[in-house]
C-alpha atoms as a PDB file:
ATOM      1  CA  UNK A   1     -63.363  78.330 -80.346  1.00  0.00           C
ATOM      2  CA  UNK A   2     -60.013  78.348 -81.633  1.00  0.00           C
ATOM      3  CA  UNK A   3     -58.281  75.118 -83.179  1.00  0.00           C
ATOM      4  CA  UNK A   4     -56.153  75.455 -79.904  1.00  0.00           C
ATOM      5  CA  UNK A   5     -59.069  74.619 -78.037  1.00  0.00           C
ATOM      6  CA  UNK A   6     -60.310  74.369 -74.470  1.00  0.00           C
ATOM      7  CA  UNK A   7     -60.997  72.860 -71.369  1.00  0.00           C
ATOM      8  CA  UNK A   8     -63.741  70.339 -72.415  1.00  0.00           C
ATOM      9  CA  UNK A   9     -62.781  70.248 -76.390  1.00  0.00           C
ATOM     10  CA  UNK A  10     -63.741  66.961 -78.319  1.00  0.00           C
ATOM     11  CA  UNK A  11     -61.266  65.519 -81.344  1.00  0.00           C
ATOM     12  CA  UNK A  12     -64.263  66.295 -83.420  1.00  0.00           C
ATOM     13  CA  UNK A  13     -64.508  69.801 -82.161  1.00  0.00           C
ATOM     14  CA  UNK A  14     -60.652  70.624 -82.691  1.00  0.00           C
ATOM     15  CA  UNK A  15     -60.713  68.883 -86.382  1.00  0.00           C
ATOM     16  CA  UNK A  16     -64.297  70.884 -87.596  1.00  0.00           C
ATOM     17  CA  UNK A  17     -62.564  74.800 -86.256  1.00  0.00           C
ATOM     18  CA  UNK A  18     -58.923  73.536 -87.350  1.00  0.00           C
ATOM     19  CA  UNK A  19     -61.099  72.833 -90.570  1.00  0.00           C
ATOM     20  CA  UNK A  20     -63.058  76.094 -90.449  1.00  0.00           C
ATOM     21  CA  UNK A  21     -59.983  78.279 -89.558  1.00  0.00           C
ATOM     22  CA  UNK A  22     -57.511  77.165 -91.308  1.00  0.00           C
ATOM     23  CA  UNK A  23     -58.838  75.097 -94.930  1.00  0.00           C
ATOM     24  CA  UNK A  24     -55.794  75.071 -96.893  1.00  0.00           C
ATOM     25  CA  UNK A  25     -53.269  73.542 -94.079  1.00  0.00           C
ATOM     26  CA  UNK A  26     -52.202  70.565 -94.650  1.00  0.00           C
ATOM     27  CA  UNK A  27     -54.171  67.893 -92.353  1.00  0.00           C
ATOM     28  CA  UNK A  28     -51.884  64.590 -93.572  1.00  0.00           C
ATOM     29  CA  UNK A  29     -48.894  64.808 -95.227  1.00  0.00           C
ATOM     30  CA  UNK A  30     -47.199  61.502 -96.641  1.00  0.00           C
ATOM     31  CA  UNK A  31     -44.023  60.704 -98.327  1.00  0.00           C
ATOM     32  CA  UNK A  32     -43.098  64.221 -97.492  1.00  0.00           C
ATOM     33  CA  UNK A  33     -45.960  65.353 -99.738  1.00  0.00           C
ATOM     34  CA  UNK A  34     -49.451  67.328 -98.629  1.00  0.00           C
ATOM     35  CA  UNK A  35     -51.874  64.012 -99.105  1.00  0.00           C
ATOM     36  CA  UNK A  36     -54.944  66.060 -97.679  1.00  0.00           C
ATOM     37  CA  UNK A  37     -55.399  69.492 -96.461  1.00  0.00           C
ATOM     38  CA  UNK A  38     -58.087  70.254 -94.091  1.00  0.00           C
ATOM     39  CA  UNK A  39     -60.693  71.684 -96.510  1.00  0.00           C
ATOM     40  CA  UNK A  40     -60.328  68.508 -98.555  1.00  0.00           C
ATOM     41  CA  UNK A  41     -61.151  66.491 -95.061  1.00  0.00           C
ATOM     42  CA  UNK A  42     -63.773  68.637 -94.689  1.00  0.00           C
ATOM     43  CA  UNK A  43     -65.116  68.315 -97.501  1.00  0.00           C
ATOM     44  CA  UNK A  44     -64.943  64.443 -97.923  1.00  0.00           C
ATOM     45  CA  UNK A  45     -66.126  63.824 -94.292  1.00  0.00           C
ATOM     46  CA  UNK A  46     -69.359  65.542 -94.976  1.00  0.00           C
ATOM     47  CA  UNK A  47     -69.927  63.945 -98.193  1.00  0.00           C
ATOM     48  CA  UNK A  48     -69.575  60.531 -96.582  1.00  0.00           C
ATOM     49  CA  UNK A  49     -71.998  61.873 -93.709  1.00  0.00           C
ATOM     50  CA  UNK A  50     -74.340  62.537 -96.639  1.00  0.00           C
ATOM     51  CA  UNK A  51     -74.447  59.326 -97.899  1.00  0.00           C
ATOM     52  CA  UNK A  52     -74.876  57.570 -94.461  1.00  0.00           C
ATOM     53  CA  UNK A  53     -77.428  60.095 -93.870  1.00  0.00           C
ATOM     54  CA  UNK A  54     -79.509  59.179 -97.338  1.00  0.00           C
ATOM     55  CA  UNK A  55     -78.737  55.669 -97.954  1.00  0.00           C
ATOM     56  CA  UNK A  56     -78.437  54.567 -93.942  1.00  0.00           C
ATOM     57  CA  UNK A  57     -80.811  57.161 -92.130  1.00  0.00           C
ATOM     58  CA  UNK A  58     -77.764  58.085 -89.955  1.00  0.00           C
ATOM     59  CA  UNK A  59     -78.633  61.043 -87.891  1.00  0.00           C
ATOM     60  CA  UNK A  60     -75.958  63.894 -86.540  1.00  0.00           C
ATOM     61  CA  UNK A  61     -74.410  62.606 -83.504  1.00  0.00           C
ATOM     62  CA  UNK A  62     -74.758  59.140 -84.133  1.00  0.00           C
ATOM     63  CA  UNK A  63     -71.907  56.694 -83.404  1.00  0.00           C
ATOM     64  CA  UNK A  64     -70.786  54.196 -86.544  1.00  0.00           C
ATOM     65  CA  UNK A  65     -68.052  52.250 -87.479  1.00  0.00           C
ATOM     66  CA  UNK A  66     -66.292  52.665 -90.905  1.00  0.00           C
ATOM     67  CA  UNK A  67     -63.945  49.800 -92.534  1.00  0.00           C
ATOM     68  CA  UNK A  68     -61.732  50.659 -94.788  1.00  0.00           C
ATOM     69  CA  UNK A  69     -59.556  47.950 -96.606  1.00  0.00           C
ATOM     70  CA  UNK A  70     -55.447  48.608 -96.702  1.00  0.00           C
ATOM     71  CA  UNK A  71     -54.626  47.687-100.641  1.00  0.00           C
ATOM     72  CA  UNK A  72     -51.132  48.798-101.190  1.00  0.00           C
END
């Protein structure tokens, strides 16, 4: 599959081969700067999978719901 996707193509699936194909792009870009390039999501999504996996018992496919608190 191609980041383009196709009929039938979850968010998930077009981030993990936009992810896979193309590492380096940028993924977020703030204050005209590259924040986070795909590789780096990558990368940090499955190390938070890890952890809900060891600490939580999470299994692939499950469904949960991450907070994340706005300091500025």
């Amino acid at each position: 599959m191609t980041a383009t996707g196709t009929a039938g193509s979850t968010i998930p699936d077009l981030l993990r081969a936009r992810c896979q194909e193309q590492p380096e792009r940028a993924a977020i870009i703030m204050d005209g700067t590259v924040s986070l390039t795909f590789g780096d999501w990558e990368r940090r999504s499955s190390a938070v999978a890890g952890v809900l996996h060891q600490a939580k018992d999470v299994k692939r496919g499950q469904c949960v719901g991450l907070f994340f608190d706005n300091h500025e």
